[in-house]
Protein backbone atom coordinates (compact mmCIF):
# COMPACT_ATOMS: atom_id res chain seq x y z
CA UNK A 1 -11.92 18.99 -19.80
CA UNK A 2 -8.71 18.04 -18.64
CA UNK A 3 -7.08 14.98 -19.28
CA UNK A 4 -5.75 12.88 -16.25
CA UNK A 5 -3.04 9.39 -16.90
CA UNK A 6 -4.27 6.19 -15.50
CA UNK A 7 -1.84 4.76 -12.78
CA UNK A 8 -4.00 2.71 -11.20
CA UNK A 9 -8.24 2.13 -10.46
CA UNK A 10 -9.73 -0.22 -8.14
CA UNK A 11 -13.38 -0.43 -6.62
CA UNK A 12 -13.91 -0.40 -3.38
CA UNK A 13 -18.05 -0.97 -1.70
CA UNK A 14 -20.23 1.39 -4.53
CA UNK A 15 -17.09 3.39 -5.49
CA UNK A 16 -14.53 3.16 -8.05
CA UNK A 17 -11.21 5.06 -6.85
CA UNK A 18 -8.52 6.19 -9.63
CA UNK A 19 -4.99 7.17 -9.27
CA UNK A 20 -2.64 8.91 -10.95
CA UNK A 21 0.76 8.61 -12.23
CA UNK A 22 3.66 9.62 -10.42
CA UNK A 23 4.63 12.42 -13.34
CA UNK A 24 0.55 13.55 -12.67
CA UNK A 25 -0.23 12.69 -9.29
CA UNK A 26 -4.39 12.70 -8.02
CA UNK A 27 -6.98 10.40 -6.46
CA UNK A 28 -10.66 10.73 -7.62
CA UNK A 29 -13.27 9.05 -6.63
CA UNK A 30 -16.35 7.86 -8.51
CA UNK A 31 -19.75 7.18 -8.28
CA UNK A 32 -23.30 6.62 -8.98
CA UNK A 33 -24.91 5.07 -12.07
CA UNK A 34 -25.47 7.36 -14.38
CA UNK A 35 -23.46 8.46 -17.03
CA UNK A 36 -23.10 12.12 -15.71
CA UNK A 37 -22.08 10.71 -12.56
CA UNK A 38 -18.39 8.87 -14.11
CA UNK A 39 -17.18 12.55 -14.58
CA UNK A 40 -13.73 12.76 -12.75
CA UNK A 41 -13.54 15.23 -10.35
CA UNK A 42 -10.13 15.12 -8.58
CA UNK A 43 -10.50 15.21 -4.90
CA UNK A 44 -6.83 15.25 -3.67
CA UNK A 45 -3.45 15.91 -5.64
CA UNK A 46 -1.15 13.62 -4.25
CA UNK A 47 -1.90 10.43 -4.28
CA UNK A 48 -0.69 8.22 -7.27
CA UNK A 49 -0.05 4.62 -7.47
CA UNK A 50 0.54 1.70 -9.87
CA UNK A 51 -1.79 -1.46 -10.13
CA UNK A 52 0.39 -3.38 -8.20
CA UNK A 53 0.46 -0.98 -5.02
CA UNK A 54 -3.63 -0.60 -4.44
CA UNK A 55 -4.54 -3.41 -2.31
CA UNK A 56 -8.64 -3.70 -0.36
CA UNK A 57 -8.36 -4.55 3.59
CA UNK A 58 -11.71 -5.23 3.39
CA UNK A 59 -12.62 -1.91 5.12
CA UNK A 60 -10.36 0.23 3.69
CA UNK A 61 -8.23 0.32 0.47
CA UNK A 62 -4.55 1.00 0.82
CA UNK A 63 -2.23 2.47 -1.85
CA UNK A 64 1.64 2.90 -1.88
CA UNK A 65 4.00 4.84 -3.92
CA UNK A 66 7.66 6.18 -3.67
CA UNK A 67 6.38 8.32 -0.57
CA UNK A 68 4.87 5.77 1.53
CA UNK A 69 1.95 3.85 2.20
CA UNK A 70 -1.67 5.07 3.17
CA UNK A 71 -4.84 4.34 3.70
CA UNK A 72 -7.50 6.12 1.59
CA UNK A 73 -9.49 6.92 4.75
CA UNK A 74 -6.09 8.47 5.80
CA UNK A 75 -6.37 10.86 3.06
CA UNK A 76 -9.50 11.75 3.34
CA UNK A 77 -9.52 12.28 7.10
CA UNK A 78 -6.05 14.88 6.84
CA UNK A 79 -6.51 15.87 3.05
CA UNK A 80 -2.87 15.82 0.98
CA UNK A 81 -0.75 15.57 4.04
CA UNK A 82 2.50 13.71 4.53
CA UNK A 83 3.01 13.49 7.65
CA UNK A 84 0.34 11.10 8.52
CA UNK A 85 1.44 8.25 6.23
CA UNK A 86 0.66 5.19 7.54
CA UNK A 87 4.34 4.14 6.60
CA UNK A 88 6.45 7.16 8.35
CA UNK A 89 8.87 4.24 10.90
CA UNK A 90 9.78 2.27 7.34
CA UNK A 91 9.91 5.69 4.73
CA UNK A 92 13.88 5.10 4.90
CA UNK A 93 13.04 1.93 3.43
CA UNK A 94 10.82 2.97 1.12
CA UNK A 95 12.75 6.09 0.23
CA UNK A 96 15.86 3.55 -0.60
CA UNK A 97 14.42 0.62 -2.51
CA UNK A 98 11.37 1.88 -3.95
CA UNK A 99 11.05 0.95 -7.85
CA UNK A 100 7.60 1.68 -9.40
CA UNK A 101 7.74 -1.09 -11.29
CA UNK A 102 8.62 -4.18 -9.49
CA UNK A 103 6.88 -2.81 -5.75
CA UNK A 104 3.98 -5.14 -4.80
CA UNK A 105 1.39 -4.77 -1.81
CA UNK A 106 -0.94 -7.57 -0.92
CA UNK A 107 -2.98 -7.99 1.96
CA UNK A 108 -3.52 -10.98 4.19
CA UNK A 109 -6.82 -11.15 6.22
CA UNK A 110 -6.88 -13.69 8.65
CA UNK A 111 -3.35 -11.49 9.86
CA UNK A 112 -4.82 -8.19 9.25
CA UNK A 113 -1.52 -7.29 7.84
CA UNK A 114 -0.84 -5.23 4.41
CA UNK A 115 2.48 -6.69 3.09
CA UNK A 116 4.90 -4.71 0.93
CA UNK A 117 7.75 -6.72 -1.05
CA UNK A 118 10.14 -4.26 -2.93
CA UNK A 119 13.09 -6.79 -4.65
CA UNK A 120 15.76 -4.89 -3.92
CA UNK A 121 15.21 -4.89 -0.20
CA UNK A 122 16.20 -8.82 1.38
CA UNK A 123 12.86 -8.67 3.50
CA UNK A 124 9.20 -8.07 3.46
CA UNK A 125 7.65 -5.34 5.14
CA UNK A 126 4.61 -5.99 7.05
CA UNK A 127 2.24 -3.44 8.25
CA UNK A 128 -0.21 -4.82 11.39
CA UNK A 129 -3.29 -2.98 9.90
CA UNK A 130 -5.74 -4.38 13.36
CA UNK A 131 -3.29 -2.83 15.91
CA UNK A 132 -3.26 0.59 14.45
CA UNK A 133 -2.85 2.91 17.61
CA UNK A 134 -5.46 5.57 17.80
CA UNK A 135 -5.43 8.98 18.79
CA UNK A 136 -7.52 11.11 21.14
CA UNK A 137 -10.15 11.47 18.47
CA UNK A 138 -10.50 7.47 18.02
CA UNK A 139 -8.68 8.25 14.57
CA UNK A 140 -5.73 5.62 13.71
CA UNK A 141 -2.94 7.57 14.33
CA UNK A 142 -0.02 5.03 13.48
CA UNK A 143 0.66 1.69 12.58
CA UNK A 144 2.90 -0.90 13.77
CA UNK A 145 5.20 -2.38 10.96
CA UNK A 146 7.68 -5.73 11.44
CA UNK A 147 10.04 -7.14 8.65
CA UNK A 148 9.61 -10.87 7.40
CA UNK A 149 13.05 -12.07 6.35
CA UNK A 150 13.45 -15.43 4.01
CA UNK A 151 16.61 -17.17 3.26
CA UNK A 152 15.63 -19.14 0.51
CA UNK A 153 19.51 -18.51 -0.41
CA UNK A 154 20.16 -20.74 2.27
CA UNK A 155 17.71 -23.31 1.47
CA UNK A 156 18.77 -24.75 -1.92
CA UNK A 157 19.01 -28.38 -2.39
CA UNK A 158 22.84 -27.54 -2.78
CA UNK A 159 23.42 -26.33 0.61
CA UNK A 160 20.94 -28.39 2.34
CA UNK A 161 21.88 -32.22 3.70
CA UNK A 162 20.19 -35.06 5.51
CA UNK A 163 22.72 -36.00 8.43
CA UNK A 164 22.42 -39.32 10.09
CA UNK A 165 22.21 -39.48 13.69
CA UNK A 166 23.03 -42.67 16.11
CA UNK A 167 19.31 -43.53 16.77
C-alpha cells in the first residue's frame, strides 16, 4: 500500500483522526477494533496539520494549517473545499504569520472559544466557536473571530511604579 507521513493524530469519541503533512496533505479517519479495521483509507486530500494545531471542542475537533482553520465536521459536510474555512475574516492573518512550527491552537470551554497564538503576530486570535452563525440548512456557516492583545512589554517591573497619592 501506500505510504502516508504523520503530521498529526488525535482521537476524538470512538475515532482516531490522522493528518498529513503539509508536503503530503490528507485526513483519514479510523475505526473499529479489529486489526483489519486500522487500515488507512484517506477520506479527504487536503487537510494536514501539526500536533500543535488539532485541538477537541468537545463536539468537534478543529485543525489549522497555513490555509486556515476548520472544523472536521466542516470538512466532512463540504468535502475538500476552501471556501468554507471556518477562518476566511482572519486568512490575511494567517496567510502572513503562519509558521508550522511555532503555531499553537488551544481551546477554552467555559468561553467556547478555539484560540490561535502564532508568535510573530502581537495578538491572539480567538474564534467564538458557540456563536457560529448558521445557514438556511441549520449548518454553521461562519464564525465570529476577535483578537486578544497583551502588553506584557509594557508590564515589566522596569516600566512599572507604585505612585503615592495624598490620601
Amino acid at each position: 500500500g501506500d505510504a502516508y507521513e504523520v503530521g498529526s493524530a488525535k482521537p476524538f469519541w470512538n475515532d482516531l483522526y490522522v493528518f498529513g503533512t503539509e508536503k503530503q496533505p490528507y485526513m483519514v479517519k479510523i475505526s473499529g477494533s479489529e486489526p483489519d479495521d486500522y487500515t488507512q483509507n484517506v477520506i479527504f486530500k487536503e487537510p494536514w496539520a501539526t500536533p500543535n494545531t488539532v485541538v477537541d471542542s468537545v463536539n468537534d475537533l478543529w485543525f489549522g494549517n497555513a490555509n486556515g482553520i476548520s472544523p472536521i465536521s466542516g470538512v466532512q459536510n463540504y468535502g475538500d473545499l476552501k471556501t468554507h474555512l471556518a477562518s476566511t475574516q482572519i486568512y490575511d492573518k494567517i496567510k502572513t504569520h503562519w509558521d508550522s512550527s511555532t503555531a499553537i491552537t488551544g481551546y477554552y470551554s467555559k468561553g467556547g472559544q478555539l484560540l490561535l497564538v502564532m508568535p510573530t503576530y502581537h495578538r491572539m486570535l480567538v474564534c467564538h466557536i458557540k456563536l457560529g452563525v448558521k445557514g438556511p440548512d441549520g449548518k454553521t456557516i461562519c464564525y465570529p473571530w476577535s483578537e486578544y492583545e497583551y502588553y506584557r512589554h509594557e508590564l515589566t517591573s522596569a516600566t512599572y511604579k507604585w505612585t503615592a497619592n495624598g490620601d
